[in-house]
C-alpha atoms as a PDB file:
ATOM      1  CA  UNK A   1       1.825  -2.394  13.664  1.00  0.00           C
ATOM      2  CA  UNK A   2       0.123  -5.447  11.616  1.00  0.00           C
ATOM      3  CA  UNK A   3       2.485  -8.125  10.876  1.00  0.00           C
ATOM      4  CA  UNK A   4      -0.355 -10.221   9.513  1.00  0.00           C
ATOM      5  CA  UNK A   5       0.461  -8.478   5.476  1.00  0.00           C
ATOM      6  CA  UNK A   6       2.184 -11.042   3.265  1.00  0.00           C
ATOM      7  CA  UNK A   7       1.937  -9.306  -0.178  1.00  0.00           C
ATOM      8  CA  UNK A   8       2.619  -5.871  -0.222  1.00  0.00           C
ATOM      9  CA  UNK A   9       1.567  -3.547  -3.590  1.00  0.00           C
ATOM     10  CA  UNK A  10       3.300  -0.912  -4.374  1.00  0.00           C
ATOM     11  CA  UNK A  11       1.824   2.005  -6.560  1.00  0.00           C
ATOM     12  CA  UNK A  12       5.266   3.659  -8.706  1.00  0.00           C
ATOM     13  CA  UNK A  13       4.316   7.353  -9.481  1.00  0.00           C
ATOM     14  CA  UNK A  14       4.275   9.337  -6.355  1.00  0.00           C
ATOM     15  CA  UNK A  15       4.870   6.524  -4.300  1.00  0.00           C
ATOM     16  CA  UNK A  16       7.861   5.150  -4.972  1.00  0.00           C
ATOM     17  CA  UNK A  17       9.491   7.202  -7.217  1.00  0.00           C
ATOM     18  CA  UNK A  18       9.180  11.095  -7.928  1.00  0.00           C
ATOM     19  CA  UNK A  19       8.332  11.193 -11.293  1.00  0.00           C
ATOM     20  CA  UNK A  20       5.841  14.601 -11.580  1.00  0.00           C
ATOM     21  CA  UNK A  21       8.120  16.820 -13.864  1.00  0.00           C
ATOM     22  CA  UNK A  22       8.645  14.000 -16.601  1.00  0.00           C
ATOM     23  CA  UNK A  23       4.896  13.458 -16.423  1.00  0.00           C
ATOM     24  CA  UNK A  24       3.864  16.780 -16.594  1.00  0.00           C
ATOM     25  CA  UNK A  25       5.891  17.660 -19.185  1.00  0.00           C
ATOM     26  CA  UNK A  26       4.809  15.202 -21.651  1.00  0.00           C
ATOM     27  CA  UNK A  27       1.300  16.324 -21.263  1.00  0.00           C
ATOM     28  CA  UNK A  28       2.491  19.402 -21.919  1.00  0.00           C
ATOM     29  CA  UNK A  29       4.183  18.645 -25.167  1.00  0.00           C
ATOM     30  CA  UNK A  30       1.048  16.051 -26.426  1.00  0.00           C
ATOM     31  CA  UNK A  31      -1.444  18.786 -25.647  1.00  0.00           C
ATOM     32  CA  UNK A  32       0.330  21.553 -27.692  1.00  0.00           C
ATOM     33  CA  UNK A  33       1.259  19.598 -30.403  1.00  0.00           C
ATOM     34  CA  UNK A  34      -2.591  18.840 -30.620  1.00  0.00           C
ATOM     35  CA  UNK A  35      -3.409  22.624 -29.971  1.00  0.00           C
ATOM     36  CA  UNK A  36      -5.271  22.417 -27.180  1.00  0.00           C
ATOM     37  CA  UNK A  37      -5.322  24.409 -23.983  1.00  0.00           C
ATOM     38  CA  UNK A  38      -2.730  23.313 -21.700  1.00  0.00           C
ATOM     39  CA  UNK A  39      -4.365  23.387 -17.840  1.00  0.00           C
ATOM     40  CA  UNK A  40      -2.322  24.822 -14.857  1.00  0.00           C
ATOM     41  CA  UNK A  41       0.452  22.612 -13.257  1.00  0.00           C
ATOM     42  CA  UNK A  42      -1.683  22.339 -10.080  1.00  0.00           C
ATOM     43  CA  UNK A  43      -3.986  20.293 -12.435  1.00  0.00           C
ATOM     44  CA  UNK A  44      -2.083  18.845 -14.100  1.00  0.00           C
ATOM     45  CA  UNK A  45       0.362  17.244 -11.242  1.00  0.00           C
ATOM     46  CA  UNK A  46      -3.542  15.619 -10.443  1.00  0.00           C
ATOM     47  CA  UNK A  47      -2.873  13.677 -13.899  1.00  0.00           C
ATOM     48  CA  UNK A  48       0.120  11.344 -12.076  1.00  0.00           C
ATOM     49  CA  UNK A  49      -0.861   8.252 -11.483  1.00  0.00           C
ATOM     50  CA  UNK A  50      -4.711   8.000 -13.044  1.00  0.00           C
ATOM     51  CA  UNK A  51      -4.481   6.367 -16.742  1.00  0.00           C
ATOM     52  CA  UNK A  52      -3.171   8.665 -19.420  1.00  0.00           C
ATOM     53  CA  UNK A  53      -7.250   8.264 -21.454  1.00  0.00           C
ATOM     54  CA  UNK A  54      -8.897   8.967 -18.108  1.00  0.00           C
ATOM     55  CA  UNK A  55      -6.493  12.411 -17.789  1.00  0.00           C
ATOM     56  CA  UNK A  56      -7.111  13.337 -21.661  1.00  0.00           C
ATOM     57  CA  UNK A  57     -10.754  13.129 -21.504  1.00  0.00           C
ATOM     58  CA  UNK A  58     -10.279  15.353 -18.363  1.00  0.00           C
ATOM     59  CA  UNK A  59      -8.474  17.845 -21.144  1.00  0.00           C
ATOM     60  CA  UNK A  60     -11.130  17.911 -23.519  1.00  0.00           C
ATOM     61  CA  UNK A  61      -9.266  14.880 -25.952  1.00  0.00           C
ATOM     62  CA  UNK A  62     -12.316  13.785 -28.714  1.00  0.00           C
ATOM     63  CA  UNK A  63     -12.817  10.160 -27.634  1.00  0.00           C
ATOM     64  CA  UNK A  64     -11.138   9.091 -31.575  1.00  0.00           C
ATOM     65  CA  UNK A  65      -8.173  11.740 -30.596  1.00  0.00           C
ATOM     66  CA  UNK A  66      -7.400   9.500 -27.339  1.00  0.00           C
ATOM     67  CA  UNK A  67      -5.156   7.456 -28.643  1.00  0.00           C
ATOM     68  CA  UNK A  68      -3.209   9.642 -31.032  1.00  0.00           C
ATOM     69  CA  UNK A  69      -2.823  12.028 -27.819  1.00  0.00           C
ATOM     70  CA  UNK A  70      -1.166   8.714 -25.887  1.00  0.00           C
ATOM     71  CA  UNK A  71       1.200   8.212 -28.920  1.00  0.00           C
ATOM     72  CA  UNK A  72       2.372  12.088 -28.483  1.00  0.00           C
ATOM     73  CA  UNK A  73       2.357  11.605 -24.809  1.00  0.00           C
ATOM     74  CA  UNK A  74       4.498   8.548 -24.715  1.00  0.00           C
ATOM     75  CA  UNK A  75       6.790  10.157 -27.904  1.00  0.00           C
ATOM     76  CA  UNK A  76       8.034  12.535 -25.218  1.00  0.00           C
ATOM     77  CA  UNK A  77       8.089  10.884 -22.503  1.00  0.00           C
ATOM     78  CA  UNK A  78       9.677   7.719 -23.166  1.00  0.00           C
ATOM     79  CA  UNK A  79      13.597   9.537 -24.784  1.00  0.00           C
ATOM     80  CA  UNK A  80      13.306  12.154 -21.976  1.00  0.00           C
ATOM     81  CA  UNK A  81      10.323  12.452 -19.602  1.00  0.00           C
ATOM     82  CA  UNK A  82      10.851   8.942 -17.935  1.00  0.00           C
ATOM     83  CA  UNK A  83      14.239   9.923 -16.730  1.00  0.00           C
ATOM     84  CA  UNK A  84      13.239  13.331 -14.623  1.00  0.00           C
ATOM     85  CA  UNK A  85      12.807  11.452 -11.887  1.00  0.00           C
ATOM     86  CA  UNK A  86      14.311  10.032  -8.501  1.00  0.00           C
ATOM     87  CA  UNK A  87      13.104   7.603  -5.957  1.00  0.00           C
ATOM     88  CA  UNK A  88      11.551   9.297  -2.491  1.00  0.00           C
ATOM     89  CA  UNK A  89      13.870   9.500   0.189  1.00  0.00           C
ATOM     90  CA  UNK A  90      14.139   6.334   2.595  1.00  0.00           C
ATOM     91  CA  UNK A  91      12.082   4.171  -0.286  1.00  0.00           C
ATOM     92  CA  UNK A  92      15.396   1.714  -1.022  1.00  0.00           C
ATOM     93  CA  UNK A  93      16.103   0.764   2.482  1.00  0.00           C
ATOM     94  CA  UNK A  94      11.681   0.362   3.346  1.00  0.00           C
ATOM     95  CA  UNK A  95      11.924  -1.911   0.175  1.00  0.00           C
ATOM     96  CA  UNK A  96      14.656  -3.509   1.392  1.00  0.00           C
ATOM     97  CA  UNK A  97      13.611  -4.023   5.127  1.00  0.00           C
ATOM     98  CA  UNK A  98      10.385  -5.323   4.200  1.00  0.00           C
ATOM     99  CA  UNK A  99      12.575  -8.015   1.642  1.00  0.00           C
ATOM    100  CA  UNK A 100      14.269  -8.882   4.431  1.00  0.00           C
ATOM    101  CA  UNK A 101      11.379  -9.788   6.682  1.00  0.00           C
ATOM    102  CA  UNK A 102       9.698 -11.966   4.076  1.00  0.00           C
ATOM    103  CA  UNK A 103       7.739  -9.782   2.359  1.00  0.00           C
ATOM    104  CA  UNK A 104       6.467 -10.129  -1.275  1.00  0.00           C
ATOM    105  CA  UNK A 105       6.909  -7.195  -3.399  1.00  0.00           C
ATOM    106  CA  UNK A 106       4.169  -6.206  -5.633  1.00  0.00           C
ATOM    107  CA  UNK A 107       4.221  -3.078  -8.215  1.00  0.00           C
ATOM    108  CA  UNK A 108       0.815  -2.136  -8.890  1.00  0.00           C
ATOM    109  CA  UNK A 109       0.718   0.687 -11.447  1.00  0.00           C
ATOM    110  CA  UNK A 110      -1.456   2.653 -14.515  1.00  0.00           C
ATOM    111  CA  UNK A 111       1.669   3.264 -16.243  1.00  0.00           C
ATOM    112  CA  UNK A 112       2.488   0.886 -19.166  1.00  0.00           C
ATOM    113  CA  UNK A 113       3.954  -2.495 -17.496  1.00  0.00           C
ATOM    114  CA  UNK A 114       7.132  -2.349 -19.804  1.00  0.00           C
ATOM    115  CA  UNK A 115       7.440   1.231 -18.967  1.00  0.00           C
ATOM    116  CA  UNK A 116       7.157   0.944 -15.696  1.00  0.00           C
ATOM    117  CA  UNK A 117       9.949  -2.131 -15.681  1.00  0.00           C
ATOM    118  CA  UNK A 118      12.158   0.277 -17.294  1.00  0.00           C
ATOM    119  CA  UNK A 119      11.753   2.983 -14.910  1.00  0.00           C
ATOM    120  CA  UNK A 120      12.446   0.508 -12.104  1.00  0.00           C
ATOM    121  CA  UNK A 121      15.384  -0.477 -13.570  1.00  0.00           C
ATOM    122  CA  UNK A 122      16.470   2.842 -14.320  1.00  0.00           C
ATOM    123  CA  UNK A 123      16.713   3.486 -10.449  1.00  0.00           C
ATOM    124  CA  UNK A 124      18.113   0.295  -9.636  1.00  0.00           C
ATOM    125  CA  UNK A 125      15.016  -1.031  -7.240  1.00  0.00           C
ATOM    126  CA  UNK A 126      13.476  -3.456  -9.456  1.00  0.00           C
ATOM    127  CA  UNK A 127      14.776  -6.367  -7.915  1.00  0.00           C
ATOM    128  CA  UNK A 128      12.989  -6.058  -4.834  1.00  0.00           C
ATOM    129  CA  UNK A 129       9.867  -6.800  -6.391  1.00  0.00           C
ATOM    130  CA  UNK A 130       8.788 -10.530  -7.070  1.00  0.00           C
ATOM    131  CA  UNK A 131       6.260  -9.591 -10.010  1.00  0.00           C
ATOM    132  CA  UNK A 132       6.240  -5.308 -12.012  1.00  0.00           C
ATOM    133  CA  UNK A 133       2.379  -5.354 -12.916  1.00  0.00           C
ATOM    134  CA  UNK A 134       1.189  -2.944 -14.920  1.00  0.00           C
ATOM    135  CA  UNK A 135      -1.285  -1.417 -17.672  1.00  0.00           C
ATOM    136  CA  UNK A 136      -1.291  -2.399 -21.030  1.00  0.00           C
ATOM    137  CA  UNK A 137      -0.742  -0.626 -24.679  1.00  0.00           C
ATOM    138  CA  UNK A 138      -4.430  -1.900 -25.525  1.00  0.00           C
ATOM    139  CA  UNK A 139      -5.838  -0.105 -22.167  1.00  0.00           C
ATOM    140  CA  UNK A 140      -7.424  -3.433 -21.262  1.00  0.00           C
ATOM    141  CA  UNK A 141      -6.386  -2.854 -17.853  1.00  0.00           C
ATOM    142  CA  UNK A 142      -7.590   0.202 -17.549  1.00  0.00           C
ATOM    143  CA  UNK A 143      -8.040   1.206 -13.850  1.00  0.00           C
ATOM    144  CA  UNK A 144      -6.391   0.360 -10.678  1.00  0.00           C
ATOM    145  CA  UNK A 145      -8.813  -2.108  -9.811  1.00  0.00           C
ATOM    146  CA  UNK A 146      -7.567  -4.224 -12.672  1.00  0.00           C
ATOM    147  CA  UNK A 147      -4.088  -3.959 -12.137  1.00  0.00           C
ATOM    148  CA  UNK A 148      -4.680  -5.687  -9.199  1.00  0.00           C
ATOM    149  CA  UNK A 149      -6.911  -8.380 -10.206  1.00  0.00           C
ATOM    150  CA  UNK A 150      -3.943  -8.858 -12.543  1.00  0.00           C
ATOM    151  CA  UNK A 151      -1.520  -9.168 -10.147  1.00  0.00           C
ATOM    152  CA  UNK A 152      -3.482 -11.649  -7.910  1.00  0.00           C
ATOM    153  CA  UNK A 153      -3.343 -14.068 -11.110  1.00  0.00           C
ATOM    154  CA  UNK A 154      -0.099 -13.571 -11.575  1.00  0.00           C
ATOM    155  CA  UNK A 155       1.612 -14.232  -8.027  1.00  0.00           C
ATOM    156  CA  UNK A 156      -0.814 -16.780  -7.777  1.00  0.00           C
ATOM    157  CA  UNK A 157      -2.992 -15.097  -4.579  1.00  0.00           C
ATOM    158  CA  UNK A 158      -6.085 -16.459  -2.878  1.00  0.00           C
ATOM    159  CA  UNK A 159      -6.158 -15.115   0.348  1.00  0.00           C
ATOM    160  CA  UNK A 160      -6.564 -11.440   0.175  1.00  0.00           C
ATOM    161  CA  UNK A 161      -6.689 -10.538   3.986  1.00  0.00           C
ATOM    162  CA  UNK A 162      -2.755 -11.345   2.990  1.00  0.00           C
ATOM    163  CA  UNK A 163      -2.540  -8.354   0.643  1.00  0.00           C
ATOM    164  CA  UNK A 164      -2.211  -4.313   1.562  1.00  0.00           C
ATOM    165  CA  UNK A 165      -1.208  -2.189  -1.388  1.00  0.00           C
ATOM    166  CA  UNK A 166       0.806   1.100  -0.614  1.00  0.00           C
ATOM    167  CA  UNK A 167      -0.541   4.632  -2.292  1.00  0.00           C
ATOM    168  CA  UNK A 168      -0.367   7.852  -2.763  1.00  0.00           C
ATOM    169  CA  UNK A 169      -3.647   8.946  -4.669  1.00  0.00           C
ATOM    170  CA  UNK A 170      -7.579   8.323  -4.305  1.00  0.00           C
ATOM    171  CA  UNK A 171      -7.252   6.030  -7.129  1.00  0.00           C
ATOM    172  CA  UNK A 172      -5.020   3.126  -5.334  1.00  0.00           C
ATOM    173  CA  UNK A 173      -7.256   3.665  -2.072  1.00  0.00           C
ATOM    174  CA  UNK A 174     -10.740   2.779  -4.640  1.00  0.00           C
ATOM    175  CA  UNK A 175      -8.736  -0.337  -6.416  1.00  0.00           C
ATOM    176  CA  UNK A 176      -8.242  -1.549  -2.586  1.00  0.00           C
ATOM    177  CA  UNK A 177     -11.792  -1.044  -1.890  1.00  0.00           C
ATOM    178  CA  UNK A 178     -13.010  -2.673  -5.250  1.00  0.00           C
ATOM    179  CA  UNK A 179     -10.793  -5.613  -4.748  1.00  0.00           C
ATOM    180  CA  UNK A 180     -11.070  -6.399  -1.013  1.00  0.00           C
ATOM    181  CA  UNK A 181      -7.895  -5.355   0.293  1.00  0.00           C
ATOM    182  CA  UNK A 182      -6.554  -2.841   2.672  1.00  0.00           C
ATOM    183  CA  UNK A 183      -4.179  -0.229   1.717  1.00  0.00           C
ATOM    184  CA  UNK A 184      -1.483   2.654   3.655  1.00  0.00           C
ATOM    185  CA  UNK A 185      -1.818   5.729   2.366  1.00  0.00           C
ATOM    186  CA  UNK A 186       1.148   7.970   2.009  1.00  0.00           C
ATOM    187  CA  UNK A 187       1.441  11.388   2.218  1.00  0.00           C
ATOM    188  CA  UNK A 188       4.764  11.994   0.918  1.00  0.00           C
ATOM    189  CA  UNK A 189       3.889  11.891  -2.330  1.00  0.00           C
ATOM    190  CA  UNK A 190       0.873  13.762  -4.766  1.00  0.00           C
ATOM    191  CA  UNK A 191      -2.071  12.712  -3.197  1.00  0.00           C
ATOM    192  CA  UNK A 192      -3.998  14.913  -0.930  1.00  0.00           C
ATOM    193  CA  UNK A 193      -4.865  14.317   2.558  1.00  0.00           C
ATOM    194  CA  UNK A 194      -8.917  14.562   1.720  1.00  0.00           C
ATOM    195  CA  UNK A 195      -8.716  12.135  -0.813  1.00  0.00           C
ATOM    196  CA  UNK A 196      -6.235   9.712   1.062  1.00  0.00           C
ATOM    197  CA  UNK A 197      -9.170  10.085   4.229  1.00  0.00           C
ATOM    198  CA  UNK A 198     -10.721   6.234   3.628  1.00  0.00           C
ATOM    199  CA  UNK A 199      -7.348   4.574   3.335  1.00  0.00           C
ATOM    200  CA  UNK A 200      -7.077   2.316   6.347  1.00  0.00           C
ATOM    201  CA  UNK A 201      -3.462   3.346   7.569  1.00  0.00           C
ATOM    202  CA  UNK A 202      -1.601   6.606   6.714  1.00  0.00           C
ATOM    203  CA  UNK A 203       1.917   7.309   6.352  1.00  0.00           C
ATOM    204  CA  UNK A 204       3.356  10.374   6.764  1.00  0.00           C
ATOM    205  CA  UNK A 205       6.581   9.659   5.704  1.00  0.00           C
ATOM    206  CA  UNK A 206       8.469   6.153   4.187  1.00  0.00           C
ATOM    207  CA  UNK A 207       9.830   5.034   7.029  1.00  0.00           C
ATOM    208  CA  UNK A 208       6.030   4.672   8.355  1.00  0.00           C
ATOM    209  CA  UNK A 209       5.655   2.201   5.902  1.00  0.00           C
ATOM    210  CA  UNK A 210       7.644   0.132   8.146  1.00  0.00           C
ATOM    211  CA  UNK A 211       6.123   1.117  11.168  1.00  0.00           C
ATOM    212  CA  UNK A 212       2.878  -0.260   9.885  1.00  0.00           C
ATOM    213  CA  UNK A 213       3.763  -2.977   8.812  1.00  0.00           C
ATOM    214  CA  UNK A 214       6.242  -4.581  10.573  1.00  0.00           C
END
């Protein structure tokens, strides 16, 4: 238990909302309509939650193809892809509790920041969060890392032994460590247990969210 957390960050794919199948599918449907070989599912269910150029290169994408593959990516997932999704089990009422308690909400994503405000608002949760930070179209903010330096500027943060950020892959446990904060990793959603080893708490399930922090 560590009551001492004041701004909690939230990574969206795989951590607060199930959102595999839409993914995968619209790397699916940008890689064939490119003609390129389409990896297994157990790959790619590793692309959710990296940034889409990061998961292309990983495909073989020419460097001048990357962003013509996001534009395919994003034609299919943004009528259909986004919506094959639901919110883990328990999520609502953690968000909620923590609200309750005085928490500030952070989302902390790769995904597209107007993207990810519409998937939030598709599942009815975004108005637990105080500030939806996320990538942008230009890929400026390009890792997790940056995200989060975003989102320090924009709730106005200084103290960052206030801040823990919530995750379910490698990637949100190495934008903790690069930024100075601590982060819970959960197991509930994509990431593996190996490569959620250096997070500094570990939830099995949501509700341990609470445990942790409250």
């Amino acid at each position: 238990m560590n009551n001492s957390f004041k701004y909690i960050f939230f990574d969206l794919d795989g951590t607060l909302v199930a959102s595999a199948l839409g993914i995968v599918n619209s790397f699916k449907y940008a890689l064939e309509k490119m003609d390129m070989t389409i990896p297994t599912d157990e790959i790619l269910m590793t692309f959710v939650g990296p940034p889409l150029d990061q998961s292309f290169r990983f495909c073989g994408v020419d460097e001048a193809e990357i962003d013509r593959a996001i534009e395919l990516y994003r034609e299919n997932y943004i009528p259909r892809g986004m919506y094959e999704a639901y919110i883990f089990e328990g999520i609502e009422n953690v968000l909620k509790t923590l609200k309750e308690n005085g928490k500030s909400l952070i989302v902390t994503t790769s995904k597209v920041e107007h993207l990810a405000e519409k998937v939030l608002a598709d599942h009815n949760i975004s108005k637990y969060f105080d500030f939806i930070c996320g990538s942008d179209v230009e890929l400026t903010r390009n890792s997790k890392a940056k995200v989060i330096e975003y989102a320090f500027e924009r709730a106005n943060i200084s103290n960052r032994d206030e801040v823990i950020i919530v995750g379910d892959t490698k990637y949100d446990i190495i934008g903790a460590k690069e930024t100075g904060i601590k982060s819970i990793g959960v197991l509930y959603g994509y990431g593996s247990n190996d490569e959620l080893k250096d997070a500094d708490y570990i939830a099995e399930k949501s509700s341990d969210i609470l445990s942790i922090l409250l």
